[in-house]
Structure formats: C-alpha cells, structure tokens
C-alpha atoms as a PDB file:
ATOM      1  CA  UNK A   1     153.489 141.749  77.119  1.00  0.00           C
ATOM      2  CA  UNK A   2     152.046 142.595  73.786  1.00  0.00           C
ATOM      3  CA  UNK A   3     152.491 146.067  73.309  1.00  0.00           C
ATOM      4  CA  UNK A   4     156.216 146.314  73.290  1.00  0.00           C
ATOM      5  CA  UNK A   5     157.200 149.300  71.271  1.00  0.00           C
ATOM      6  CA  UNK A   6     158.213 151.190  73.966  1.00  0.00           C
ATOM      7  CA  UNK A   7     161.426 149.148  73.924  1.00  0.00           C
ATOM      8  CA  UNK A   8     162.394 151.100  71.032  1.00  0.00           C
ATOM      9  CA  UNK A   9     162.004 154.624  72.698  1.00  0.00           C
ATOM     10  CA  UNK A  10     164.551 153.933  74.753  1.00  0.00           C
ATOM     11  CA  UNK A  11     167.103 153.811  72.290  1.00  0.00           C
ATOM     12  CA  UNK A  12     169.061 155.808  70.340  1.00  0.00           C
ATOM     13  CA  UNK A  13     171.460 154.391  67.386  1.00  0.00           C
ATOM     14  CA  UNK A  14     174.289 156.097  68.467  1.00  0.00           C
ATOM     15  CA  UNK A  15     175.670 159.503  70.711  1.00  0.00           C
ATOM     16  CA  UNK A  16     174.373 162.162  69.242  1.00  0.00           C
ATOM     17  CA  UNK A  17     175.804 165.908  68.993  1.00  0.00           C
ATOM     18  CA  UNK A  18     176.429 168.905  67.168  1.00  0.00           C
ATOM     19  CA  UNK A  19     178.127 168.508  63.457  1.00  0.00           C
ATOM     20  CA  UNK A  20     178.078 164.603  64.345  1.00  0.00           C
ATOM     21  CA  UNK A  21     178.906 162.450  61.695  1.00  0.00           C
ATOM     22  CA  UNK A  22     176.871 159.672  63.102  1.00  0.00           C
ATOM     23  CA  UNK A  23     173.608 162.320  63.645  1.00  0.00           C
ATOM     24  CA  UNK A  24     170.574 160.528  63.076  1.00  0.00           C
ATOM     25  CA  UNK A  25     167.114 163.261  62.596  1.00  0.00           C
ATOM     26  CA  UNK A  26     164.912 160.184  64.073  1.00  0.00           C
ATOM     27  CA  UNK A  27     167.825 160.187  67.422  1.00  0.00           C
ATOM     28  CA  UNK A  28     167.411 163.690  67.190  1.00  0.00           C
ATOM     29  CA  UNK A  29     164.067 164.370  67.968  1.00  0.00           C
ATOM     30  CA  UNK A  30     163.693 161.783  70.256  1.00  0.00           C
ATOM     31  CA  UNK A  31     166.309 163.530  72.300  1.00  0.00           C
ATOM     32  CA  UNK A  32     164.876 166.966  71.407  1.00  0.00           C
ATOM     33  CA  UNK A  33     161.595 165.723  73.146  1.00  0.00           C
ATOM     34  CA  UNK A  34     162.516 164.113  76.484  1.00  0.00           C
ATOM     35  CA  UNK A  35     164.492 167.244  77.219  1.00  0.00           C
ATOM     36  CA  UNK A  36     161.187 169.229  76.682  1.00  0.00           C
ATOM     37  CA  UNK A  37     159.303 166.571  78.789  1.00  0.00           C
ATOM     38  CA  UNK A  38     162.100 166.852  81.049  1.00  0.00           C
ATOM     39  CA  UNK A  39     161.795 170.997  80.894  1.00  0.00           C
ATOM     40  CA  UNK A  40     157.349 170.265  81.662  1.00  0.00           C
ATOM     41  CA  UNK A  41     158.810 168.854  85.238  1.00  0.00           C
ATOM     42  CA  UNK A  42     161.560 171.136  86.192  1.00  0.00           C
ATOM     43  CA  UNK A  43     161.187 174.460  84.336  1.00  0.00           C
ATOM     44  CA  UNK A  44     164.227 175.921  85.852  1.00  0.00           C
ATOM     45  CA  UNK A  45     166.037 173.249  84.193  1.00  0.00           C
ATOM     46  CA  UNK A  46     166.654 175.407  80.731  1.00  0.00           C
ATOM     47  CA  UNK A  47     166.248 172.065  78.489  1.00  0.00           C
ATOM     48  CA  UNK A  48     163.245 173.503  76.597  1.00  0.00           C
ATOM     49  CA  UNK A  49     163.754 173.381  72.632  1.00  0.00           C
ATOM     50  CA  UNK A  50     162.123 173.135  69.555  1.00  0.00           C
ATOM     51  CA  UNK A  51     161.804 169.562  67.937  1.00  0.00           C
ATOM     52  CA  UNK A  52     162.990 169.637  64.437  1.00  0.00           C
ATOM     53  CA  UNK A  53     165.427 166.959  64.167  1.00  0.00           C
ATOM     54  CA  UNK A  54     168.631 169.609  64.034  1.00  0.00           C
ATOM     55  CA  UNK A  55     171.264 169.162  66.521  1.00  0.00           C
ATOM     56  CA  UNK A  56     171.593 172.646  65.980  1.00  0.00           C
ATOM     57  CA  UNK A  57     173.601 175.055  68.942  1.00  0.00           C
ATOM     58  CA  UNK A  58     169.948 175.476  70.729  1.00  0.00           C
ATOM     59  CA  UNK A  59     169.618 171.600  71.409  1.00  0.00           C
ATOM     60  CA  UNK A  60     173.194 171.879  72.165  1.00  0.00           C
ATOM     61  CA  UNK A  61     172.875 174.508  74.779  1.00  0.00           C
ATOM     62  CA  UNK A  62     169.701 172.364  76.300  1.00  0.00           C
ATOM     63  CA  UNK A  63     171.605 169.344  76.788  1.00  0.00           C
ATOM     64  CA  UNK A  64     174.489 171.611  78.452  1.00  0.00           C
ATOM     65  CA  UNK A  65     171.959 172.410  80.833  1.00  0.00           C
ATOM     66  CA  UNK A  66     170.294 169.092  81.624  1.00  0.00           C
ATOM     67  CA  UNK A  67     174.143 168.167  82.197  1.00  0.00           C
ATOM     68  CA  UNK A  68     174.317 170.966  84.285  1.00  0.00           C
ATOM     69  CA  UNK A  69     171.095 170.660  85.799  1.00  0.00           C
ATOM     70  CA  UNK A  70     171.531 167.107  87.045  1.00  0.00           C
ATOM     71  CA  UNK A  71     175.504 167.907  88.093  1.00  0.00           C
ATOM     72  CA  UNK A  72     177.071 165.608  85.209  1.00  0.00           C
ATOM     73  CA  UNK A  73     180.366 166.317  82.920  1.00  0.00           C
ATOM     74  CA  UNK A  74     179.123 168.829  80.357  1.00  0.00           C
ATOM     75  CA  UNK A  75     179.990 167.406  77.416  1.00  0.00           C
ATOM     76  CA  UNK A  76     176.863 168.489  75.507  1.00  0.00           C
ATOM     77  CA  UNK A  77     176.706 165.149  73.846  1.00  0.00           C
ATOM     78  CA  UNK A  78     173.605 162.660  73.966  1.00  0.00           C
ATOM     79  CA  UNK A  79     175.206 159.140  74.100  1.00  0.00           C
ATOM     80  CA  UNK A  80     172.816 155.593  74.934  1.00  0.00           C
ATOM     81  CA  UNK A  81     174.053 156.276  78.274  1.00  0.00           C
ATOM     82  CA  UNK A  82     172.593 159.891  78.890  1.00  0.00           C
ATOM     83  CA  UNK A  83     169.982 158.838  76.843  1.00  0.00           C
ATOM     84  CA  UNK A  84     168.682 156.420  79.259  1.00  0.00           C
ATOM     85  CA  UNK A  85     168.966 158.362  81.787  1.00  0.00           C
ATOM     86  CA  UNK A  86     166.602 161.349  79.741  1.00  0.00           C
ATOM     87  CA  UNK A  87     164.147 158.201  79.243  1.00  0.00           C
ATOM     88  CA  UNK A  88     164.030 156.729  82.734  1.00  0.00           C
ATOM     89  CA  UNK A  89     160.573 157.460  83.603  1.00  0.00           C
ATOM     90  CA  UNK A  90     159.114 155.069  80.237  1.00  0.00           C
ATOM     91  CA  UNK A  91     161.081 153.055  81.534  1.00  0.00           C
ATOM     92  CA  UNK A  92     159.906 153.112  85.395  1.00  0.00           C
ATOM     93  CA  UNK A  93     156.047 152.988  84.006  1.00  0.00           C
ATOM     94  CA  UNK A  94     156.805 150.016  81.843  1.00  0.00           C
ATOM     95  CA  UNK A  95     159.306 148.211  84.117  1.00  0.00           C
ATOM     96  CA  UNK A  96     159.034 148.764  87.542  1.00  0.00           C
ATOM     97  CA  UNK A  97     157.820 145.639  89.181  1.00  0.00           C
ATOM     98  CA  UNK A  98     153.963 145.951  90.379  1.00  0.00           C
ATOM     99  CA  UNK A  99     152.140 143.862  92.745  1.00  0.00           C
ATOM    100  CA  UNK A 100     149.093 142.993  93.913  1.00  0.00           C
ATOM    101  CA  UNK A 101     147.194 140.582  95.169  1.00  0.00           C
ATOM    102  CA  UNK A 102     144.959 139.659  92.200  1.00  0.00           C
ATOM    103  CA  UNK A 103     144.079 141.127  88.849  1.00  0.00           C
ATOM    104  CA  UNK A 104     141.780 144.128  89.622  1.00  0.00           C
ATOM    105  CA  UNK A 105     144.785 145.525  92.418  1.00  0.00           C
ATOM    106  CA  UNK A 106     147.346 144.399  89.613  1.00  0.00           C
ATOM    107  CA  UNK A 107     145.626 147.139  87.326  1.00  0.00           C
ATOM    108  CA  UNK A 108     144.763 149.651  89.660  1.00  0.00           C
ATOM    109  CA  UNK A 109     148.756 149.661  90.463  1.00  0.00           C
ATOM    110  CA  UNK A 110     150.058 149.436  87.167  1.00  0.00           C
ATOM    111  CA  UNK A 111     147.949 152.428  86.373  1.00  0.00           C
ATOM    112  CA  UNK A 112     149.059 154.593  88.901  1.00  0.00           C
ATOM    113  CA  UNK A 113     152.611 153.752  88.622  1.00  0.00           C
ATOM    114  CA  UNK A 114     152.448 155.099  84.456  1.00  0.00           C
ATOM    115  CA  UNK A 115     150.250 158.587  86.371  1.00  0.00           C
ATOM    116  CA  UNK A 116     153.198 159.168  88.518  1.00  0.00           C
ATOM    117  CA  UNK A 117     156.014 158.907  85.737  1.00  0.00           C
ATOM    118  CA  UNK A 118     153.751 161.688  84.049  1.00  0.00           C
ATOM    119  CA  UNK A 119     153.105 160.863  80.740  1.00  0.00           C
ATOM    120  CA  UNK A 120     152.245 163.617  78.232  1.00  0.00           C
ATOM    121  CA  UNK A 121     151.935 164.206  74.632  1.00  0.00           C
ATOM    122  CA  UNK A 122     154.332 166.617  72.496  1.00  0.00           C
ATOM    123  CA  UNK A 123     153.209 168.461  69.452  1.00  0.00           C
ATOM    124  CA  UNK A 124     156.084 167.841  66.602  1.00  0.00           C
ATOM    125  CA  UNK A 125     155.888 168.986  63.471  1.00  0.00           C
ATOM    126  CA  UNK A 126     152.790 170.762  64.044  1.00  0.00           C
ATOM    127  CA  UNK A 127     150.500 167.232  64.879  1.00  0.00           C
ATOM    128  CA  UNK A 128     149.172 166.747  68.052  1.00  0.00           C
ATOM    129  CA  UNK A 129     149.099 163.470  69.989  1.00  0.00           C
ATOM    130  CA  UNK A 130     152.745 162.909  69.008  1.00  0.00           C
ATOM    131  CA  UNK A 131     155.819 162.096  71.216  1.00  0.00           C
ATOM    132  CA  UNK A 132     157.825 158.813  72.983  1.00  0.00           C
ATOM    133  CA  UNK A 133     154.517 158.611  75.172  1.00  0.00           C
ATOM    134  CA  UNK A 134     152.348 158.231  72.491  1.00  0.00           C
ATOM    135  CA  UNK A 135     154.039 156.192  70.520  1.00  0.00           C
ATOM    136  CA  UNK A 136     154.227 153.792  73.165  1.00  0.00           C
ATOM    137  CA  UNK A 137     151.356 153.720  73.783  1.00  0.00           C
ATOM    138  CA  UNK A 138     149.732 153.446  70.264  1.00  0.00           C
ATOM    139  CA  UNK A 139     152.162 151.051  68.917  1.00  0.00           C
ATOM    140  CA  UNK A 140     154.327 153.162  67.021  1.00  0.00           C
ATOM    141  CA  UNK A 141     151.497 155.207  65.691  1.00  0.00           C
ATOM    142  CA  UNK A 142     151.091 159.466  66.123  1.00  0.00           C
ATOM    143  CA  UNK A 143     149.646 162.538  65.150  1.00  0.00           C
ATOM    144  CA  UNK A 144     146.634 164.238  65.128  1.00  0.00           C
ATOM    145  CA  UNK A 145     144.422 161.824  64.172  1.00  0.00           C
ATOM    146  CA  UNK A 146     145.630 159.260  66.646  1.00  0.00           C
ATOM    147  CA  UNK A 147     143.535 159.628  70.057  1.00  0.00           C
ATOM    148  CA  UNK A 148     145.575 157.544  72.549  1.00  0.00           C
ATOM    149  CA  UNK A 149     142.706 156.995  75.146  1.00  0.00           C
ATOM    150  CA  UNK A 150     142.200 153.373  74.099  1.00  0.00           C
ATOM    151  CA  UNK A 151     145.947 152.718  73.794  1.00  0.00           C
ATOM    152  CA  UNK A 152     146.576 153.976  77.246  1.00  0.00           C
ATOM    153  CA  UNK A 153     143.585 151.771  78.266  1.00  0.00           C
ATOM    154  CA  UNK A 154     145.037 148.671  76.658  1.00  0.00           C
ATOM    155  CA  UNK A 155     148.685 149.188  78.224  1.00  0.00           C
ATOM    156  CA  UNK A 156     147.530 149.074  81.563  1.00  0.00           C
ATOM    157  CA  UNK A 157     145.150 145.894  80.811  1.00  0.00           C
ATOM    158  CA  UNK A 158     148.096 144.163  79.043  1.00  0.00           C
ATOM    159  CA  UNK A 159     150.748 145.097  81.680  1.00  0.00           C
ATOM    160  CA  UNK A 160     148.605 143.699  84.626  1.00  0.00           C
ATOM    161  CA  UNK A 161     147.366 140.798  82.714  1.00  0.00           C
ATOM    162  CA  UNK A 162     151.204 139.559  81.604  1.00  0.00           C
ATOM    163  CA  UNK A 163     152.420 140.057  84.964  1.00  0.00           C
ATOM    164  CA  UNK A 164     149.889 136.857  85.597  1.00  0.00           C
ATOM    165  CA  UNK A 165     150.425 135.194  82.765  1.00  0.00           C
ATOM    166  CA  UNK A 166     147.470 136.499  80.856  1.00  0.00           C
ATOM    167  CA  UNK A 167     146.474 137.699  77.531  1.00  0.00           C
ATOM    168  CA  UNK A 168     144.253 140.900  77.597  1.00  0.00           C
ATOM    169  CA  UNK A 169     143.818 139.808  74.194  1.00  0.00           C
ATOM    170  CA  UNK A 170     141.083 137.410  75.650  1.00  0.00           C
ATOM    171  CA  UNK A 171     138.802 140.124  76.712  1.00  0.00           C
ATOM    172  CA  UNK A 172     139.461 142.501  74.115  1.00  0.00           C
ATOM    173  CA  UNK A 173     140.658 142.553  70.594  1.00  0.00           C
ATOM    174  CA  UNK A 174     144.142 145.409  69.981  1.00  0.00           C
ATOM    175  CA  UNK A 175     142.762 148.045  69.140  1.00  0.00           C
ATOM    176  CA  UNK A 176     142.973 152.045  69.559  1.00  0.00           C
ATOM    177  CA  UNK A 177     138.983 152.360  69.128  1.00  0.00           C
ATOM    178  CA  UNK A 178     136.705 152.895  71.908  1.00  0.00           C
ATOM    179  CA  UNK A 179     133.398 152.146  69.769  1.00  0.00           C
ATOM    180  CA  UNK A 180     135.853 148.489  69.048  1.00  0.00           C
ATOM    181  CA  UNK A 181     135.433 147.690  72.379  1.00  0.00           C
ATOM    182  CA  UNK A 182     132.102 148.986  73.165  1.00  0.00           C
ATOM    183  CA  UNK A 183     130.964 146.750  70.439  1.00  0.00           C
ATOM    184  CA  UNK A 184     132.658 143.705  71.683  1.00  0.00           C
ATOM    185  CA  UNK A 185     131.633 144.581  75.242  1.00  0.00           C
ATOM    186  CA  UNK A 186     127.647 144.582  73.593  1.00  0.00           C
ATOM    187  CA  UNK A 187     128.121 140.873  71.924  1.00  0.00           C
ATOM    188  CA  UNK A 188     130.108 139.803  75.037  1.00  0.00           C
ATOM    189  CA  UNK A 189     127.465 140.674  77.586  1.00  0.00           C
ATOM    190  CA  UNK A 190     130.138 142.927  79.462  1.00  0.00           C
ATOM    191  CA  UNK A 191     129.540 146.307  78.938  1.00  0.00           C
ATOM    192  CA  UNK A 192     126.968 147.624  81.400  1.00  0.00           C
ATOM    193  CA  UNK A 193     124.492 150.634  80.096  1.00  0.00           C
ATOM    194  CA  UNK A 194     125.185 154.101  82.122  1.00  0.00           C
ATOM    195  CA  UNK A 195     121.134 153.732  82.643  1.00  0.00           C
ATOM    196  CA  UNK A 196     121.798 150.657  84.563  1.00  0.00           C
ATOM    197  CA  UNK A 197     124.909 152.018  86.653  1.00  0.00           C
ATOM    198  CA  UNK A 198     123.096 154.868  87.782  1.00  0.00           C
ATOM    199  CA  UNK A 199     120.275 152.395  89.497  1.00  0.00           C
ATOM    200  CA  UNK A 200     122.838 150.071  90.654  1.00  0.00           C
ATOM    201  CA  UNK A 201     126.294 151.513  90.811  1.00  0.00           C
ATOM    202  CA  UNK A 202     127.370 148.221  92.996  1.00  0.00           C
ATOM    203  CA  UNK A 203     127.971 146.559  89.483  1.00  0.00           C
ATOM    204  CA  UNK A 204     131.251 149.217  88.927  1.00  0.00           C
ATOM    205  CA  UNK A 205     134.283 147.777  90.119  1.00  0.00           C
ATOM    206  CA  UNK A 206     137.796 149.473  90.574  1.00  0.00           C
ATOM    207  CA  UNK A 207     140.088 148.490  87.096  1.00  0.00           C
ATOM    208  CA  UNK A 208     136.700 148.077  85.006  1.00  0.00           C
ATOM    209  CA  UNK A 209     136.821 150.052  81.908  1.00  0.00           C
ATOM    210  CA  UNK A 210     134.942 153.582  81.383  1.00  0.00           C
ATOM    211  CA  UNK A 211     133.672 154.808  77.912  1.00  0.00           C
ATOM    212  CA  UNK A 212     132.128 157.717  77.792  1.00  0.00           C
ATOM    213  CA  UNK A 213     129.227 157.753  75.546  1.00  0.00           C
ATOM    214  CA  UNK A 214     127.961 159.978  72.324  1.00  0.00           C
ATOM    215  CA  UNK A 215     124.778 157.663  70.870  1.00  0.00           C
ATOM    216  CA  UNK A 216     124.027 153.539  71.762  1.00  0.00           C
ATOM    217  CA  UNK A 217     126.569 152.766  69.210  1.00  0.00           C
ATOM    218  CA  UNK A 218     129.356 154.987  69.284  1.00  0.00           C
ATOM    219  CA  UNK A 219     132.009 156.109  72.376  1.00  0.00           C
ATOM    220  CA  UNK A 220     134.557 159.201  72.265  1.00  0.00           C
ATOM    221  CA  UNK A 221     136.598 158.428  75.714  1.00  0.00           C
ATOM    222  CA  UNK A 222     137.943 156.009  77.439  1.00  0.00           C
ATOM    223  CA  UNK A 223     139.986 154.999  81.321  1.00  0.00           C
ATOM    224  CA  UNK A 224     139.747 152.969  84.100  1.00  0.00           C
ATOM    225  CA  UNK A 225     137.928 153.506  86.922  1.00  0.00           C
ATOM    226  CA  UNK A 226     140.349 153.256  90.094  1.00  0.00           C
ATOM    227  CA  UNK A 227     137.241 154.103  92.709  1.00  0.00           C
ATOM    228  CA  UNK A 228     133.718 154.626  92.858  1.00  0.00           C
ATOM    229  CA  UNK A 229     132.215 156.974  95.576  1.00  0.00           C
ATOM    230  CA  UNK A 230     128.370 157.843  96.074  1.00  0.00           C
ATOM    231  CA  UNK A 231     127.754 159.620  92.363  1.00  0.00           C
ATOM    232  CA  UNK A 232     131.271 159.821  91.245  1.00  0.00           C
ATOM    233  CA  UNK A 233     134.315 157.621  89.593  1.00  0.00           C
ATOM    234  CA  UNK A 234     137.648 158.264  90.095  1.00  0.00           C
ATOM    235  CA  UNK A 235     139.672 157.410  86.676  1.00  0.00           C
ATOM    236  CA  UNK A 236     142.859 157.194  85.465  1.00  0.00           C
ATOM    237  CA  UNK A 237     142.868 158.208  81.826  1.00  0.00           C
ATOM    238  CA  UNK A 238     144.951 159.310  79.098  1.00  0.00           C
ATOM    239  CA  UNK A 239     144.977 161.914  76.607  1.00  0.00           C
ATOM    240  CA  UNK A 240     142.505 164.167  78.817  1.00  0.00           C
ATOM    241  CA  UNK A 241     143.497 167.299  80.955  1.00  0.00           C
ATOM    242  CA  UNK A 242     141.854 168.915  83.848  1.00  0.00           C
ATOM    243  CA  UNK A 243     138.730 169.539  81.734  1.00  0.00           C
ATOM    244  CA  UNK A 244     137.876 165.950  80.945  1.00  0.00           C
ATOM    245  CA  UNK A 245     138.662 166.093  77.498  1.00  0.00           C
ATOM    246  CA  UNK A 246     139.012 163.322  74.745  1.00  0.00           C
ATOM    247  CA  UNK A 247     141.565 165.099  72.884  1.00  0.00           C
ATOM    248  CA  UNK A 248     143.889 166.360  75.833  1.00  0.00           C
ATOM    249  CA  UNK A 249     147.567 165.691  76.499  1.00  0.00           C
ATOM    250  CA  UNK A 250     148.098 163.526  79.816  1.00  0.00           C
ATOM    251  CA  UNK A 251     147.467 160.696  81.720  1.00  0.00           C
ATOM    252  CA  UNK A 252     145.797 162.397  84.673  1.00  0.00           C
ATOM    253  CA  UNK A 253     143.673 161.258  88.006  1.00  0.00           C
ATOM    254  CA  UNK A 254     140.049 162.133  87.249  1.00  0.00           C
ATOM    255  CA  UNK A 255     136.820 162.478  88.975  1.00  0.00           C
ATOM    256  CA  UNK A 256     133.735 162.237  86.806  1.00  0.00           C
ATOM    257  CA  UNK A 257     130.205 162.067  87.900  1.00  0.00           C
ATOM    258  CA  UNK A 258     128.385 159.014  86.343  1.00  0.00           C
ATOM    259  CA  UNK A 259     125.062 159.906  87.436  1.00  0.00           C
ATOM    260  CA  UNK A 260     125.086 163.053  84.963  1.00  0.00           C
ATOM    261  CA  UNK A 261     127.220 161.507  82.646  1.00  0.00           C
ATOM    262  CA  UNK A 262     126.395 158.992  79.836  1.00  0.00           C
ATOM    263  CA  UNK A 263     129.127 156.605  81.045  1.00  0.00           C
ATOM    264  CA  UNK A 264     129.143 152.730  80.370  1.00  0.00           C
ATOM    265  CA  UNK A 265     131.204 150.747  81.617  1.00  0.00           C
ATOM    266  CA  UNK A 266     133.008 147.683  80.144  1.00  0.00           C
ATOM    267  CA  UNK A 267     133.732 144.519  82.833  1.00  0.00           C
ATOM    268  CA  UNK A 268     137.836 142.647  82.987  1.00  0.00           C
ATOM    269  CA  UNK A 269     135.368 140.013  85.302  1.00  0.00           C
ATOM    270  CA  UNK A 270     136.506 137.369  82.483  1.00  0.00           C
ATOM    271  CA  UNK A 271     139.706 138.397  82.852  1.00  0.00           C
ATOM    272  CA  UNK A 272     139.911 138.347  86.384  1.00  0.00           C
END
C-alpha cells in the first residue's frame, strides 16, 4: 500500500495517565479522541471528553469508564495495550483481509469493510475535518481546509489495488483534489460526462469513481459507486452525512440520483 499513515495512529509512545511523567499532548489527544469515537457508538459508555491534550481528572474518569464499560481492571491508565484495543476498528478497515474475485469486487469490499468500522471526523481545536480518521486518510494532513472525499476515494482504490499487486498510482496521480482527477480522467479518456450517463447509464460500473460536478472544469465531491439501479447510484463516500454533503463528517452508504444530478463518473477499467 501507499497510503500508510494510518500505521502511526495506532500508536502511542508510551502509557499514558494522569500527572504522568512520560505524558505526551500528541498521545493525549489521540487517546482523548477514540474514547469520543468510542462514546459516538455506545453513548452509555460515559467516555465522552473534550480533546485538549490534558490528561486532566475528566479524561481520567472517561478511561475509568471505557475500563468499566468493556469489564477490564480499572486502572485509568492508557498503555499501547489499551490503546490498541481503543483503535481496533482503523485497524479492522485497514487490515482485515478482503477478497474478491477480481478488482471491481476487491473495491466494492474494501469499501464496505472501512463503512462498517464507522469512520468519522472529530472537531479538535476548533477545525473541522480533524481526527485519527482523517488523518489516515489524508496522509497525515487535517483541519478545516482539508476535505477528505478524495482521500477516502484513494484509500479504497489503493487498498484493493495492493491486495493484487497493483499501483492505483497508474490510474491516478495522489492526490486529495477531485478537479486533479477529473482533469486526468479528461486527458485519459476515462471520465464519462453526466450528459452521457444519463442516455446510457450501462457505461457505470460498481467501484467506478463519482464526482459530483459544479462547471466542465471543476468537481466538489467525490465516492464510489457500489450499485447502479434504474435513475439512482448507490455510493460509498466520505466526509458526507445523510444530506449528501461535501463537507460532512462520515463515510456513509448513499443513494444519489444521477439523472438530476450533474454526476460524472471516472472509469478503474485500466486498472482492472
């Protein structure tokens, strides 16, 4: 695989805890949000706290209660070990062997398998599109101004692609911008017009790429299309939420109808 930097979510330089000499503000937050993104998916849990960097007696009291919540020795203290266990599902979307029987089924599944681990983006220091998901995602890179649609995009195409011994790299350059790809899809001969889907939607396949379109030359939104049914895609996408936005907060399962939308779509045929 190329994009890698998820490796480095899923560790912390050493146990963490309150007046630790060894307390690291990077360690801290990190820990700070997986207990929050922990907290989204069981709100009874109590592991809800703010994300400051300050192992503080709050963050104390919501690692007490994921101990508590998951019936482990309540110690109150983070250490690589608990940590891992806080970042299992990163590590489930990026590791979890996939199958499939070629490329297209290869995406489709790697795709789903990120969906179901729930990714979703944290606001920290008051900067959107921030958090371990992101940052995985993007390469290292967060914050407000760092729309993770493309990223999300290009994990998925990378995973699949590696798992074959493929570089995605072939069919796209890195990149985190949609009108980057749109433009290379133009000189490539691979991006298909929305004008031209709506006449002859047989030319979308499942684990092409979507990108929504503002003018010719410019795209806003990006995702892969997992099905195509009469006048509708499903998609996979990140950094949308139930109202289809470019600037949301998940990877979510979407349904978007092409024949009202200005939607082109960008072919991984080469690739295949």
């Amino acid at each position: 695989m190329q994009k890698t930097f998820y490796q480095k979510e899923l560790l912390i330089k050493a146990p963490q805890q309150r007046n630790g000499t060894a307390n690291n503000k990077k360690d801290i937050e990190k820990i700070q949000s997986w207990l929050n993104l922990f907290a989204m998916q069981n709100p009874s849990s109590g592991t809800a706290t703010g994300i400051d960097g300050d192992f503080g007696p709050a963050t104390e009291k919501a690692v007490l209660n994921y101990q508590q919540f998951n019936n482990l020795s309540q110690t109150g203290i983070i250490d690589q070990a608990l940590f891992s266990l806080l970042t299992t599902p990163l590590k489930k979307a990026f590791e979890d062997p996939i199958t499939g029987n070629n490329l297209r089924e290869l995406v489709l599944s790697v795709a789903k398998n990120h969906l179901k681990n729930h990714p979703f983006e944290l606001v920290i220091h008051n900067q959107s599109n921030t958090g371990p998901w992101v940052r995985s995602y993007m390469d290292g890179n967060e914050g407000t101004d760092w729309f993770w649609c493309m990223g999300f995009v290009q994990t998925v195409l990378d995973q699949a692609a590696s798992i074959q011994g493929k570089n995605f790299k072939t069919l796209m350059p890195l990149t985190y911008s949609c009108d980057t790809v749109g433009t290379i899809g133009l000189q490539k001969k691979m991006l298909t017009r929305y004008q031209i889907a709506r006449t002859n939607p047989s030319i979308i396949q499942p684990a092409d790429v979507f990108l929504l379109q503002k003018t010719p030359n410019d795209w806003f939104h990006t995702g892969i299309v997992t099905a195509i049914h009469g006048d509708v895609i499903e998609t996979i996408e990140g950094n949308t939420n139930a109202d289809g936005s470019h600037n949301g907060n998940a990877v979510m399962n979407r349904i978007r109808n092409f024949k009202q939308s200005k939607i082109d779509f960008f072919s991984i045929a080469p690739l295949v």
